[in-house]
N, C-alpha and C. Protein backbone atom coordinates (compact mmCIF):
# COMPACT_ATOMS: atom_id res chain seq x y z
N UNK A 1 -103.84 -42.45 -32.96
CA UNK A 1 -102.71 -41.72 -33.54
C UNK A 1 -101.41 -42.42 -33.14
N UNK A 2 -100.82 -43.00 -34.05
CA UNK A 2 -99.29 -43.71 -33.63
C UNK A 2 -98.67 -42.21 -32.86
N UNK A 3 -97.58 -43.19 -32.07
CA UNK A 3 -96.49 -42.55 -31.03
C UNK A 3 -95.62 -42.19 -31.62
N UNK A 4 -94.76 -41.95 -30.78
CA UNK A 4 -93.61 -41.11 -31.43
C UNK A 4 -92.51 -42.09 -30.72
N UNK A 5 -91.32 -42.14 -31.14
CA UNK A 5 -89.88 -42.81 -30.85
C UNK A 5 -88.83 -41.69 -30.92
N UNK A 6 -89.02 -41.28 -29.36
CA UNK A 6 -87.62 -40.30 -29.13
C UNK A 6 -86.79 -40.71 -28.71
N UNK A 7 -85.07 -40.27 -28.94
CA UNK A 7 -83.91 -41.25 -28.68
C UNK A 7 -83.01 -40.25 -28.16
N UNK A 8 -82.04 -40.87 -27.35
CA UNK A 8 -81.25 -40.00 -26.73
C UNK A 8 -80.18 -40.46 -26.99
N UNK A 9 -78.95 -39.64 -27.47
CA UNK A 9 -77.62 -40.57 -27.93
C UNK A 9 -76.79 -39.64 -26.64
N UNK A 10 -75.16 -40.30 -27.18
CA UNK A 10 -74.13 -39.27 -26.69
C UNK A 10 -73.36 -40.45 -25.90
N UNK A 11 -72.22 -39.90 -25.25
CA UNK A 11 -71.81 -40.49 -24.67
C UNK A 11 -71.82 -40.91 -23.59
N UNK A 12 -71.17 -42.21 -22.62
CA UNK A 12 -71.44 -42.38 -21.48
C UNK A 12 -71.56 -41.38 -20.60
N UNK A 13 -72.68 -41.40 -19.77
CA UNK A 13 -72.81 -40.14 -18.72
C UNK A 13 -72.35 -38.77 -19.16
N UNK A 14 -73.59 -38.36 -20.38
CA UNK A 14 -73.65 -37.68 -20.57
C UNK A 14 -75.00 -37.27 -20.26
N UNK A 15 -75.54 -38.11 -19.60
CA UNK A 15 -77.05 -37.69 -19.09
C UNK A 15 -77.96 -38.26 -19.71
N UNK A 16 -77.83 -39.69 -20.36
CA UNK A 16 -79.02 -39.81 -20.95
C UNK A 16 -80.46 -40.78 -20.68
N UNK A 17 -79.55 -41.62 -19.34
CA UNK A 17 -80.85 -42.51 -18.52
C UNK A 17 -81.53 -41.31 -17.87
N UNK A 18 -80.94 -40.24 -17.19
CA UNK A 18 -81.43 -39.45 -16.44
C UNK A 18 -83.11 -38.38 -17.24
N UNK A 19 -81.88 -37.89 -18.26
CA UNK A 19 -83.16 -37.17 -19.18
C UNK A 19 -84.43 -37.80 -20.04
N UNK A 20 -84.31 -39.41 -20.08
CA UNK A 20 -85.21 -40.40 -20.71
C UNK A 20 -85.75 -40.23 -19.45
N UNK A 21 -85.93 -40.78 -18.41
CA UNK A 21 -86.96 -40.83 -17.39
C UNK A 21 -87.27 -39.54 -17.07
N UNK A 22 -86.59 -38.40 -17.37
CA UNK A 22 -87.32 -36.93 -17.00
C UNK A 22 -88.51 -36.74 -17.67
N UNK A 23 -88.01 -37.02 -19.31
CA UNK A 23 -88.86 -37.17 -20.76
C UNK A 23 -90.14 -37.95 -20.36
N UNK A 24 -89.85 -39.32 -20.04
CA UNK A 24 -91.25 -39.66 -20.01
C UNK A 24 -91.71 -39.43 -18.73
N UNK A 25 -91.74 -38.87 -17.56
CA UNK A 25 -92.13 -38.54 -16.89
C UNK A 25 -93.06 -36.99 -17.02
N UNK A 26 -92.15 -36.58 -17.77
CA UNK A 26 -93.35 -35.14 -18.29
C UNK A 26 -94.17 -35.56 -19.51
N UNK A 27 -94.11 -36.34 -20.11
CA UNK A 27 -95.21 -36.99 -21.01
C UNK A 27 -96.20 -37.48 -19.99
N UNK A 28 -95.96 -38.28 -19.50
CA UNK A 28 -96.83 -39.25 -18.29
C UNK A 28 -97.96 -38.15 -18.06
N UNK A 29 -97.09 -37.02 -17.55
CA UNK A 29 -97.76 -35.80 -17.15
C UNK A 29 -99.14 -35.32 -17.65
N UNK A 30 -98.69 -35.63 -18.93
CA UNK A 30 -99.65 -34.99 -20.37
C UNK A 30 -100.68 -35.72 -20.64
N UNK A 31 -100.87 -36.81 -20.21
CA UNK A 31 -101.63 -38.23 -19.87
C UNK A 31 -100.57 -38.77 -21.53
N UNK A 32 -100.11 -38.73 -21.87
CA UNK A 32 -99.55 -40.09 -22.46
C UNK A 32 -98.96 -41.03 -21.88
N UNK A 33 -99.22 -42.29 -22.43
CA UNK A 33 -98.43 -43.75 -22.71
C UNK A 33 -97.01 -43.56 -22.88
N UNK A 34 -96.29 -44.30 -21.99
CA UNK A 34 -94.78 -44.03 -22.33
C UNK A 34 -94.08 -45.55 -21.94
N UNK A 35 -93.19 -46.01 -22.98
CA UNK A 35 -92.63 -47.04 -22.96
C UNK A 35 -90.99 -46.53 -22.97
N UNK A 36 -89.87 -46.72 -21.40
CA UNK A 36 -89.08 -46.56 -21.67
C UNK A 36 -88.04 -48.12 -22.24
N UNK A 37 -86.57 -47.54 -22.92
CA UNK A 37 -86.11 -48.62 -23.35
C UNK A 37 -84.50 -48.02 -23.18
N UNK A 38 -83.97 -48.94 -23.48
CA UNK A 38 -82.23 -48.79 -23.17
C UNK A 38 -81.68 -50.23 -24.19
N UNK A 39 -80.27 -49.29 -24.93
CA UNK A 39 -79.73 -50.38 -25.43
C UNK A 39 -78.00 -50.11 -24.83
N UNK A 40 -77.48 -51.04 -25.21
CA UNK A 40 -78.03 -52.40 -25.41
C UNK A 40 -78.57 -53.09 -24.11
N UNK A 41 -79.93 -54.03 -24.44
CA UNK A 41 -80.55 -54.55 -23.16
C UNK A 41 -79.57 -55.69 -23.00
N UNK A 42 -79.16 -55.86 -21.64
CA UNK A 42 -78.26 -56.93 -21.46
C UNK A 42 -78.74 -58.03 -20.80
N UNK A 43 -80.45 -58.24 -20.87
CA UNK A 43 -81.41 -58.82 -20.56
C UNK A 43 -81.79 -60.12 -21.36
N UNK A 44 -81.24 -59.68 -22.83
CA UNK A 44 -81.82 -60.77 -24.09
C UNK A 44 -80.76 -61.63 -24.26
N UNK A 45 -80.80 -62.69 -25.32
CA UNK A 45 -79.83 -63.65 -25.56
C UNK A 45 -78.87 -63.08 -25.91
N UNK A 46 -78.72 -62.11 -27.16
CA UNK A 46 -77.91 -61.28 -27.30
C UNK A 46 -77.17 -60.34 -26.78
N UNK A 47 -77.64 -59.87 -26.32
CA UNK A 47 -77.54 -58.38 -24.89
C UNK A 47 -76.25 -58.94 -23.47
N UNK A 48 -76.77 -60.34 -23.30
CA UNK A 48 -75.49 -61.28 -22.99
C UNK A 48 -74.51 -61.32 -23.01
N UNK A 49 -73.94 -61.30 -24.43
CA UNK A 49 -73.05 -61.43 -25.04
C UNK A 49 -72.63 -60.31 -25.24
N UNK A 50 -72.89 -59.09 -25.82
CA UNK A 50 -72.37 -57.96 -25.31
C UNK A 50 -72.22 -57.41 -24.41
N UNK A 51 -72.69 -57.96 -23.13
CA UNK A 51 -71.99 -57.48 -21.68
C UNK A 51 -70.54 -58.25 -21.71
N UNK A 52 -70.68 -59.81 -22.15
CA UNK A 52 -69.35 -60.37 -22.27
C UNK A 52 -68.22 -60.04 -22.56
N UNK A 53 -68.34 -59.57 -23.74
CA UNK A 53 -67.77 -59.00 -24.58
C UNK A 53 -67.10 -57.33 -23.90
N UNK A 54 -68.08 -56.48 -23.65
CA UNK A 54 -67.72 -55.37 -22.82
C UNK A 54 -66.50 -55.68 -21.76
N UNK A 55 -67.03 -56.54 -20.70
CA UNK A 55 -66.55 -57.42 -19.45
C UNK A 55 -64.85 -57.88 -19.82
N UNK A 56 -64.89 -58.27 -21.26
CA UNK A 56 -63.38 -58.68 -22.13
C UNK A 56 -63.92 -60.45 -21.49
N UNK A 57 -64.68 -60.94 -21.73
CA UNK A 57 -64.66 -62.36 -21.39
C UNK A 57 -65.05 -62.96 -22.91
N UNK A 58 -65.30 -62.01 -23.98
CA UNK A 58 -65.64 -62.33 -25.32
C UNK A 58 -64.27 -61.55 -26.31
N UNK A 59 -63.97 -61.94 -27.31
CA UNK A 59 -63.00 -61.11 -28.49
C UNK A 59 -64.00 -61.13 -29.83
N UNK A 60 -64.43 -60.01 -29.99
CA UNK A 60 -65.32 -59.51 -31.16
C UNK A 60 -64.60 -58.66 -31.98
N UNK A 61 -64.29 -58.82 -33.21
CA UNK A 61 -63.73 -57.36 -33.81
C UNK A 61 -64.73 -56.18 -33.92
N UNK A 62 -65.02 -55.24 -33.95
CA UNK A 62 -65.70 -53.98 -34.40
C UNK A 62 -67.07 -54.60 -35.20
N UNK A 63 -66.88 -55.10 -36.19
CA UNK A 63 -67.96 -55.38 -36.91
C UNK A 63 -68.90 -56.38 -36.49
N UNK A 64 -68.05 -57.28 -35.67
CA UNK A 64 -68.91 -58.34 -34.86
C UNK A 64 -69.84 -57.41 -33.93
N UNK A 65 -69.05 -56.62 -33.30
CA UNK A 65 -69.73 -56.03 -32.21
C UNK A 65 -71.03 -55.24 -32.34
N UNK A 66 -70.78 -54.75 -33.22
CA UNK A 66 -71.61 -53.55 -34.44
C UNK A 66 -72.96 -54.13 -34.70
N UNK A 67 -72.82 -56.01 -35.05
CA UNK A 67 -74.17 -56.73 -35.59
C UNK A 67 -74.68 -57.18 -34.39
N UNK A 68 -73.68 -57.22 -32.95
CA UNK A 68 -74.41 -57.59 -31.63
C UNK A 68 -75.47 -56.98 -31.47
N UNK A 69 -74.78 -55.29 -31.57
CA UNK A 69 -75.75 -54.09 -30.90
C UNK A 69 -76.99 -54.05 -31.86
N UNK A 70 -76.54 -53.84 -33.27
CA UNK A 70 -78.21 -53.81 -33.96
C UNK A 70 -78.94 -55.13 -33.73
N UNK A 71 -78.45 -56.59 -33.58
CA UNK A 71 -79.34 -57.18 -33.52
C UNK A 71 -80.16 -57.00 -32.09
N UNK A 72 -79.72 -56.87 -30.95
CA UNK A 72 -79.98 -56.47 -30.16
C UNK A 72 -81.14 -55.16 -30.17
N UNK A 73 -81.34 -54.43 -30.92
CA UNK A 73 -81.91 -53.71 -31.60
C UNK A 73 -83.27 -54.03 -31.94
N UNK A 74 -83.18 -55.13 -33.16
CA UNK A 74 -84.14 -55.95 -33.40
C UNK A 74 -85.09 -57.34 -32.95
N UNK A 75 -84.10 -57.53 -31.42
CA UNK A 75 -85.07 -57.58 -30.78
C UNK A 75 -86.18 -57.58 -30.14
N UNK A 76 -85.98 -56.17 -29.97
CA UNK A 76 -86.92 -55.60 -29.46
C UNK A 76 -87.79 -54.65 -30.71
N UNK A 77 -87.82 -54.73 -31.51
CA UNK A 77 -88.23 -54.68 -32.76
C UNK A 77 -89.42 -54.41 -33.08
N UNK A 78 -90.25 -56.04 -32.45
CA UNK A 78 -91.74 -55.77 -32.25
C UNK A 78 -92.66 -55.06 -31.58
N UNK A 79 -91.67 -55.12 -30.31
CA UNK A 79 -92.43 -54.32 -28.88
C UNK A 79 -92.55 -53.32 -29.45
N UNK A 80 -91.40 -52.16 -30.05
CA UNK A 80 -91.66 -50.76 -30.17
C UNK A 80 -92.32 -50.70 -31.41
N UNK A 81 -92.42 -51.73 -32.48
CA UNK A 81 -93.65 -51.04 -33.29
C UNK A 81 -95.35 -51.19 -32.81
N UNK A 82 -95.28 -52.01 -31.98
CA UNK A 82 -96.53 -52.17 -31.21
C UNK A 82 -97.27 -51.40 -30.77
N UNK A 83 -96.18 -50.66 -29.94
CA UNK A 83 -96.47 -49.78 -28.78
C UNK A 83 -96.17 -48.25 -29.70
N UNK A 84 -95.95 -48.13 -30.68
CA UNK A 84 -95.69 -46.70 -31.36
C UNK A 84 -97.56 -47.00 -32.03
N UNK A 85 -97.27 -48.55 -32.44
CA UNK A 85 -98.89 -48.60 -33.35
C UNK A 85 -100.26 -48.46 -32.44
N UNK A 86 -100.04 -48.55 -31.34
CA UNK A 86 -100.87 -48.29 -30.08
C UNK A 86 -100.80 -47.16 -29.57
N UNK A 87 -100.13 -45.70 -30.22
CA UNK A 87 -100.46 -44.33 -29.47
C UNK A 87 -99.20 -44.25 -29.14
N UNK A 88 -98.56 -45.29 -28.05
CA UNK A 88 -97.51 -44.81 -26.99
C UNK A 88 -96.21 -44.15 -27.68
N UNK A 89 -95.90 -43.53 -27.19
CA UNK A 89 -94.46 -42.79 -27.06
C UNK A 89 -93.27 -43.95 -26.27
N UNK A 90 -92.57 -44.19 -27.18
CA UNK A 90 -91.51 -45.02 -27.33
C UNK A 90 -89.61 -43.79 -26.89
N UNK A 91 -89.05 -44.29 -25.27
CA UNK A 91 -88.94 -43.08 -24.92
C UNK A 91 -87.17 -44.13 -25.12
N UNK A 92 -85.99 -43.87 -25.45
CA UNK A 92 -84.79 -44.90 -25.92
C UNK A 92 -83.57 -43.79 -25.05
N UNK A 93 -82.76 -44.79 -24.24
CA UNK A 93 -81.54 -44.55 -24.24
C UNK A 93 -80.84 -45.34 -24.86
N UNK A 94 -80.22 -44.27 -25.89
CA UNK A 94 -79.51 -45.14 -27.55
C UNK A 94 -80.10 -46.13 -28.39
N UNK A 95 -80.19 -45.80 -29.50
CA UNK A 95 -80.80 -46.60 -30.60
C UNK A 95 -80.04 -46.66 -31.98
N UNK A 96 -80.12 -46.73 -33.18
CA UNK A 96 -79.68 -46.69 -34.68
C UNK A 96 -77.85 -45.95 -34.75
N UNK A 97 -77.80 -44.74 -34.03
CA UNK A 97 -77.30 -43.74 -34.20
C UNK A 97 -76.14 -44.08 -33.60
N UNK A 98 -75.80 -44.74 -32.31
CA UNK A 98 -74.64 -45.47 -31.50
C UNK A 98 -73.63 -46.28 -32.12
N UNK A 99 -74.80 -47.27 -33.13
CA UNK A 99 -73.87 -48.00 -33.93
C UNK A 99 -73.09 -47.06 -34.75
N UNK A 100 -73.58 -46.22 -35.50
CA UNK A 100 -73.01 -45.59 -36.51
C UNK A 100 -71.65 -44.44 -36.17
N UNK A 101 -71.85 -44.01 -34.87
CA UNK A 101 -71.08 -42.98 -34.17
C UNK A 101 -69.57 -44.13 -33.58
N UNK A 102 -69.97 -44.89 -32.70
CA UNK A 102 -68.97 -46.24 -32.24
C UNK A 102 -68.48 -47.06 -33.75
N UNK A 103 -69.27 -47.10 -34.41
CA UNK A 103 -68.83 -48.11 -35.56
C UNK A 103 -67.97 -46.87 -36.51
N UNK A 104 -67.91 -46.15 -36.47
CA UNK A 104 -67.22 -44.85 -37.49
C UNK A 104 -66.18 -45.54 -36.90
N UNK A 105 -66.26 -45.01 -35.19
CA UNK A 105 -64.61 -44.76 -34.41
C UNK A 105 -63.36 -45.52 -34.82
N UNK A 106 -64.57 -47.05 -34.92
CA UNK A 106 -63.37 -48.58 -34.98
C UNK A 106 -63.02 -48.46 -36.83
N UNK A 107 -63.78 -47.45 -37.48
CA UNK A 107 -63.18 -47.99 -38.95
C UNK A 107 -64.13 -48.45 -39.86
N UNK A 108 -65.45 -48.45 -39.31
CA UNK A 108 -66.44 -49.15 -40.26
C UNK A 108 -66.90 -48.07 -41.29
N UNK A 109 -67.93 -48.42 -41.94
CA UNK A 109 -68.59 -47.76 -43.00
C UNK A 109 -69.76 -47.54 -42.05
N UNK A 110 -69.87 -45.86 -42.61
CA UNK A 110 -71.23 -45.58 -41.46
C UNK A 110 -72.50 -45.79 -42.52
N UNK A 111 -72.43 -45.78 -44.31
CA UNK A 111 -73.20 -46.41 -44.95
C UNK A 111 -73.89 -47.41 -44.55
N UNK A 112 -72.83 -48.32 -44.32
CA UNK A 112 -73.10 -49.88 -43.89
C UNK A 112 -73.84 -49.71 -42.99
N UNK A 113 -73.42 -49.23 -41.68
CA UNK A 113 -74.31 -49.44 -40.41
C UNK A 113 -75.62 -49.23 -40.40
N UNK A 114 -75.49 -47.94 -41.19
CA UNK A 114 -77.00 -47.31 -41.62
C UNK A 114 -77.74 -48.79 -41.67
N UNK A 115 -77.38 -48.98 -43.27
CA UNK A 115 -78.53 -49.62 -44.07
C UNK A 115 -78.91 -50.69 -43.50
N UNK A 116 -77.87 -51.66 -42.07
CA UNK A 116 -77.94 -52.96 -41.41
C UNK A 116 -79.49 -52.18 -40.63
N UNK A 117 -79.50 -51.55 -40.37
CA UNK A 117 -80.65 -51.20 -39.59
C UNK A 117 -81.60 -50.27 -40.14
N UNK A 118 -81.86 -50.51 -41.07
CA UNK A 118 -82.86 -49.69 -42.49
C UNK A 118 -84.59 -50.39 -41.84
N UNK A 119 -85.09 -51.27 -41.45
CA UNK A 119 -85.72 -51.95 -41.39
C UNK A 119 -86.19 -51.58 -39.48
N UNK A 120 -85.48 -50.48 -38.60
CA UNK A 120 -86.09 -50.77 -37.02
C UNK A 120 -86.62 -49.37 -37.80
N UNK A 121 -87.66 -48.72 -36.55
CA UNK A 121 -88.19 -47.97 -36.84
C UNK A 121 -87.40 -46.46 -36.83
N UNK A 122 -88.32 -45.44 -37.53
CA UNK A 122 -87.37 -44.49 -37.66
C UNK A 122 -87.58 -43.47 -36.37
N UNK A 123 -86.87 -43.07 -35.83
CA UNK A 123 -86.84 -41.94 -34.45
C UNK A 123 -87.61 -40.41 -35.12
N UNK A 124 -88.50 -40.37 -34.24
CA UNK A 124 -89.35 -39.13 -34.41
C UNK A 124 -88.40 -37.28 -33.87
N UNK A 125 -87.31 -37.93 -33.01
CA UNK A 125 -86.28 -37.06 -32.99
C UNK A 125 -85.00 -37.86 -31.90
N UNK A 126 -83.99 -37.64 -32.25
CA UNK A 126 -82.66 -37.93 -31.58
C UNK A 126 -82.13 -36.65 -31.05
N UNK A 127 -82.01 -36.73 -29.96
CA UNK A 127 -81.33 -36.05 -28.90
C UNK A 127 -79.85 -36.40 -28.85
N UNK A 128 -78.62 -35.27 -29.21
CA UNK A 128 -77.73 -35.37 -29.06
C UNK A 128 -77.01 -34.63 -27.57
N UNK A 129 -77.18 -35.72 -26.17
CA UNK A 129 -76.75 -34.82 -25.47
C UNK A 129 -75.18 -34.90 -25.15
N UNK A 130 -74.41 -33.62 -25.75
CA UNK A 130 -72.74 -33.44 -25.74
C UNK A 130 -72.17 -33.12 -24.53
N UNK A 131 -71.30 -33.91 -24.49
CA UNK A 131 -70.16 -33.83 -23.06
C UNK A 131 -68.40 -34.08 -23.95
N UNK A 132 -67.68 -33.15 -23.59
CA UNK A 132 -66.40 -33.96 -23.76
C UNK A 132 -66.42 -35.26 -22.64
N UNK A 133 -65.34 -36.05 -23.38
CA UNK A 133 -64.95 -37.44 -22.56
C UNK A 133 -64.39 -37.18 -21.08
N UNK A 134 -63.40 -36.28 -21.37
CA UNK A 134 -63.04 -35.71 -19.73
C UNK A 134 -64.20 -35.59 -19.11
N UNK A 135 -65.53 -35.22 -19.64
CA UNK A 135 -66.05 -35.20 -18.44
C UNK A 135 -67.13 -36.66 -18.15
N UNK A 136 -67.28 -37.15 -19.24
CA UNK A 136 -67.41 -38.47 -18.71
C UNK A 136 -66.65 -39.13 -17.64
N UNK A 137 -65.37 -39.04 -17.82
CA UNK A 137 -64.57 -39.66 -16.81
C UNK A 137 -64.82 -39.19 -15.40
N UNK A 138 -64.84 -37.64 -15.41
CA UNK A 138 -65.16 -36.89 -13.92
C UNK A 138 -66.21 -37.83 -13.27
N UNK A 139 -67.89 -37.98 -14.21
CA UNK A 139 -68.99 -38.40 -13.37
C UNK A 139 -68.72 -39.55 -13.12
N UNK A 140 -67.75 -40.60 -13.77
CA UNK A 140 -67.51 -42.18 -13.91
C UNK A 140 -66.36 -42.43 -13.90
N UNK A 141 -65.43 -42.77 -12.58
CA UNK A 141 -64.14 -43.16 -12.36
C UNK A 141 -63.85 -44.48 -12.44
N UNK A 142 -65.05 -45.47 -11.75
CA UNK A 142 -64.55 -46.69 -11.71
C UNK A 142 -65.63 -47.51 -12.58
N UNK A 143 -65.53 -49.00 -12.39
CA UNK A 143 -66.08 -49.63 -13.26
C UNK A 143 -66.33 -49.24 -14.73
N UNK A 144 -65.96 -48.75 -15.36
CA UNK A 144 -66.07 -48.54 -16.74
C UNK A 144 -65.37 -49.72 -17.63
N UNK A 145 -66.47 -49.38 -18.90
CA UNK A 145 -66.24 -50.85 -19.35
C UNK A 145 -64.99 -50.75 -20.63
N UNK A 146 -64.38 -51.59 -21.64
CA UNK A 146 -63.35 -51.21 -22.43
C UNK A 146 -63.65 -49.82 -23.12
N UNK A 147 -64.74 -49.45 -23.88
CA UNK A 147 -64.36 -48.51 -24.42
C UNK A 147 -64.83 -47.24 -23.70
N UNK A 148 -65.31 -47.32 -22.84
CA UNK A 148 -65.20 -46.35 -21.87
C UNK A 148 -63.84 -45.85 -21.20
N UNK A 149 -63.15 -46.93 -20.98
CA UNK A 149 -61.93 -46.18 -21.03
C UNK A 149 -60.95 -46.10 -21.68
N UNK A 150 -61.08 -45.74 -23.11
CA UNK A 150 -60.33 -45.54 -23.87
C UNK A 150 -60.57 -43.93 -24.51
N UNK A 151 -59.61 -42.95 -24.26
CA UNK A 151 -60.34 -41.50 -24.21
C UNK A 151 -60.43 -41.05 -25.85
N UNK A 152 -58.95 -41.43 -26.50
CA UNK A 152 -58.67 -41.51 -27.58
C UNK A 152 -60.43 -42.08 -28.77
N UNK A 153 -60.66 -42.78 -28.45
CA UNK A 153 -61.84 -43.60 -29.27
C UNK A 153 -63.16 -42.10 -28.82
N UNK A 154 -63.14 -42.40 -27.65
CA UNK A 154 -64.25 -41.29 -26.57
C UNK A 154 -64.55 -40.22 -27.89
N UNK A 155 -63.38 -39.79 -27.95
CA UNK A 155 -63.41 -38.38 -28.79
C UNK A 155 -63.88 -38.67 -30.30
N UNK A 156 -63.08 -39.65 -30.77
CA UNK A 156 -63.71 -40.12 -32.29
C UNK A 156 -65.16 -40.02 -32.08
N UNK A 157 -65.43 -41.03 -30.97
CA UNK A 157 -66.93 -41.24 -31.02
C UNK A 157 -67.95 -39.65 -30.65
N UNK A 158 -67.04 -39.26 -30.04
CA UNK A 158 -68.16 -37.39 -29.58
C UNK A 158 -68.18 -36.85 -31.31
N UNK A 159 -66.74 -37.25 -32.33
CA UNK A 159 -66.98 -36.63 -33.45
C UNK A 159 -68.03 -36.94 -34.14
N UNK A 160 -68.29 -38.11 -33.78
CA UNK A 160 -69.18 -38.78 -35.32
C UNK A 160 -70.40 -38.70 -34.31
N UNK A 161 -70.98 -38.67 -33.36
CA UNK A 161 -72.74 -37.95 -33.01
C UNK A 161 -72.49 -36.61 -33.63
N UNK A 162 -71.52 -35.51 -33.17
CA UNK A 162 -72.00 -33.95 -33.57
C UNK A 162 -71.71 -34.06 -35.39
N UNK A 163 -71.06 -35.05 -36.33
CA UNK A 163 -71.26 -35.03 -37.56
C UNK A 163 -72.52 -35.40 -37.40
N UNK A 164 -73.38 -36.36 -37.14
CA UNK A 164 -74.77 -37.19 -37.36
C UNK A 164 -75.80 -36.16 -37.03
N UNK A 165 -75.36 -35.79 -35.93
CA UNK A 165 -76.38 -34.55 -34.89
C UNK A 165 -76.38 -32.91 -36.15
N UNK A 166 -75.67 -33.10 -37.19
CA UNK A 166 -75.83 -31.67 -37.77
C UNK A 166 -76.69 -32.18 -39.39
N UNK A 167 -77.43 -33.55 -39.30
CA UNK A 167 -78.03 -33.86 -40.32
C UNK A 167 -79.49 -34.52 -39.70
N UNK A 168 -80.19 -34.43 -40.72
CA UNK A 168 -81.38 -35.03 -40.13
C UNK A 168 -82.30 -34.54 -39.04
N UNK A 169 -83.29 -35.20 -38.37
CA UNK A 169 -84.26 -34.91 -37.52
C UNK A 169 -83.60 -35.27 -36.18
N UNK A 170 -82.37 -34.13 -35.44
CA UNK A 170 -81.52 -33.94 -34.40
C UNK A 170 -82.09 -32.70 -33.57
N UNK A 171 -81.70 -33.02 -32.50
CA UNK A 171 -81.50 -31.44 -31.42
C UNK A 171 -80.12 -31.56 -30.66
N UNK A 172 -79.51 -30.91 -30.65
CA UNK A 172 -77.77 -31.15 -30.36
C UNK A 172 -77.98 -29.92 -29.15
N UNK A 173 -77.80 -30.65 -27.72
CA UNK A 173 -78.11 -29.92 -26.81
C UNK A 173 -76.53 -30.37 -26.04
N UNK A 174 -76.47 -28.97 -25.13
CA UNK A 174 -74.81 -29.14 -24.32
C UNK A 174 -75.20 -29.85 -23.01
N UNK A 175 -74.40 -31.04 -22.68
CA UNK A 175 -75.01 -31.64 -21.66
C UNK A 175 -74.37 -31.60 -20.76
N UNK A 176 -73.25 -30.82 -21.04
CA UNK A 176 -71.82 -30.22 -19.44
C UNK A 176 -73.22 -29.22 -18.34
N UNK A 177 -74.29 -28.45 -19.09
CA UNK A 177 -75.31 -27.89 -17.77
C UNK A 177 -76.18 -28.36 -16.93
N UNK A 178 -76.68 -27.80 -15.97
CA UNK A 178 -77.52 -28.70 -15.03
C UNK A 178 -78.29 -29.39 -15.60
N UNK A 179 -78.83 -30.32 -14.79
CA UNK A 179 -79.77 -31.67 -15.01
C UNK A 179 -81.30 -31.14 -15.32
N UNK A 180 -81.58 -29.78 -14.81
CA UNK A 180 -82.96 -28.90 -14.45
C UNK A 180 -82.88 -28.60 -16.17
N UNK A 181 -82.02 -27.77 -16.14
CA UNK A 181 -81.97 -26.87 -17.58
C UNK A 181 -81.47 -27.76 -18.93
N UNK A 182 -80.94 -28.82 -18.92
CA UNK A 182 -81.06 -29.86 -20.25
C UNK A 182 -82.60 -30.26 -20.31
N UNK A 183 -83.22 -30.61 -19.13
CA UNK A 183 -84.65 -31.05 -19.05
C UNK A 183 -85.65 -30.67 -19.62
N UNK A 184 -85.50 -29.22 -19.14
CA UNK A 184 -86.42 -28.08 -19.70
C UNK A 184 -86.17 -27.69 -21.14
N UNK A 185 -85.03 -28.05 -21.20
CA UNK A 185 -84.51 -27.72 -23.15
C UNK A 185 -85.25 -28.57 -23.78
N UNK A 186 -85.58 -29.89 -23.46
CA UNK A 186 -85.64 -31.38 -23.72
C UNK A 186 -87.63 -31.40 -24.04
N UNK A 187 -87.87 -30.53 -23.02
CA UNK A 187 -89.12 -30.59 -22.79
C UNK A 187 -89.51 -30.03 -23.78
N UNK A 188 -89.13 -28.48 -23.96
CA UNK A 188 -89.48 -27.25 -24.77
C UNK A 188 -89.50 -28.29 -25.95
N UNK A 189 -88.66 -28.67 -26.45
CA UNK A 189 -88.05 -29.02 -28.29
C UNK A 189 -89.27 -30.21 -28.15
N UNK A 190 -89.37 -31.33 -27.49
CA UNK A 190 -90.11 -32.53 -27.69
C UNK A 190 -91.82 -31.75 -28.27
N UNK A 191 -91.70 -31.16 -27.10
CA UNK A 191 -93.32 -30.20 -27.38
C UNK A 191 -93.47 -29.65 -28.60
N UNK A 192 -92.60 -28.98 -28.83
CA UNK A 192 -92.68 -28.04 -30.34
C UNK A 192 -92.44 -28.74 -31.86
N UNK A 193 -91.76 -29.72 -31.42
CA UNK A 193 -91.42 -30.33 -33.24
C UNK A 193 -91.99 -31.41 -33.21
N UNK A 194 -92.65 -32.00 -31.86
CA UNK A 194 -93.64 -33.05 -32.46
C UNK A 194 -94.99 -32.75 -32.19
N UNK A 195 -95.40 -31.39 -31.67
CA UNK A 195 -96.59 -30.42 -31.86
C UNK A 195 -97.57 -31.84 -31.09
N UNK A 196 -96.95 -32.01 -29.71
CA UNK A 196 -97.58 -32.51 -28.61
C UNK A 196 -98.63 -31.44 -28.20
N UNK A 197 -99.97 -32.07 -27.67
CA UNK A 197 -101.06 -31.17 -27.09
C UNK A 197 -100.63 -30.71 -25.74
């Protein structure tokens, strides 16, 4: 039985490395296969270059940046249809949905973004976990990268997940509450709409 590809969007530290390893850790549980993943990987040739770029040691306009992250994307491309075509549960901090939410902010066509990434696989559900930016900033004072600290953009970008998060195969969960009780929200919904044993 192919896997499933659950994704977690939202903004920085809004909880979403935390609740991906909660996620597949209560799968694990269940005896499933779990492959976690994170974008952008700053591991690949590409992934590189968007740390660069983040870092300000690169000048990308928006749209450059936009084809970093999906290609970056499609990188890893094969692995997760592999491993979805092998049973496993494919477990993502950020995927498809980042571009389109960040790429709104700067001005792009969220059409466009879409369709550049028509071709990775489709997410069995996206997790929208919401924080205002203020409180990004609270959990994350230092090191933050350009558009992390830019609060103005922050907010564009919280607009365009809760537009994305009110269409499609979403769960739009508040991620200002404890780490216990997003988990357990996380758990409940994964169980029920993908009618896990």
């Amino acid at each position: 039985m192919p896997g499933h590809l659950i994704v977690f969007e939202g903004l920085d530290q809004s909880g979403k490395q935390t609740q991906a390893e909660r996620l597949r850790d209560a799968l694990e549980a269940r005896g499933r296969r779990v492959q976690l993943t994170s974008f952008p990987d700053y591991t690949t040739p590409i992934g590189m270059e968007i740390g660069k770029a983040l870092a300000g040691e690169r000048e990308f306009g928006p749209d450059v940046m936009q084809l970093l992250y999906v290609a970056n994307r499609y990188e890893w491309r094969p692995a997760i249809e592999a491993r979805l075509a092998e049973g496993w549960d494919v477990v993502s901090d950020r995927y498809l949905a980042s571009s389109v939410a960040y790429g709104e902010a700067f001005g792009l066509d969220a059409a466009w973004l879409l369709d550049i990434q028509r071709f990775l696989p489709t997410p069995s559900l996206t997790i929208l976990l919401d924080i205002a930016p203020e409180t990004a900033i609270r959990r994350k004072s230092t090191d933050r990268d350009r558009y992390e600290r830019d609060l103005v953009l922050q907010r564009r970008v919280r607009d365009g997940y809760r537009r994305l998060a009110s269409t499609g195969n979403w769960l739009h969960l508040d991620g200002e509450r404890a780490k216990d009780v997003v988990a357990a929200d996380v758990i409940a919904a994964v169980t029920t709409r993908l009618a896990l044993p």
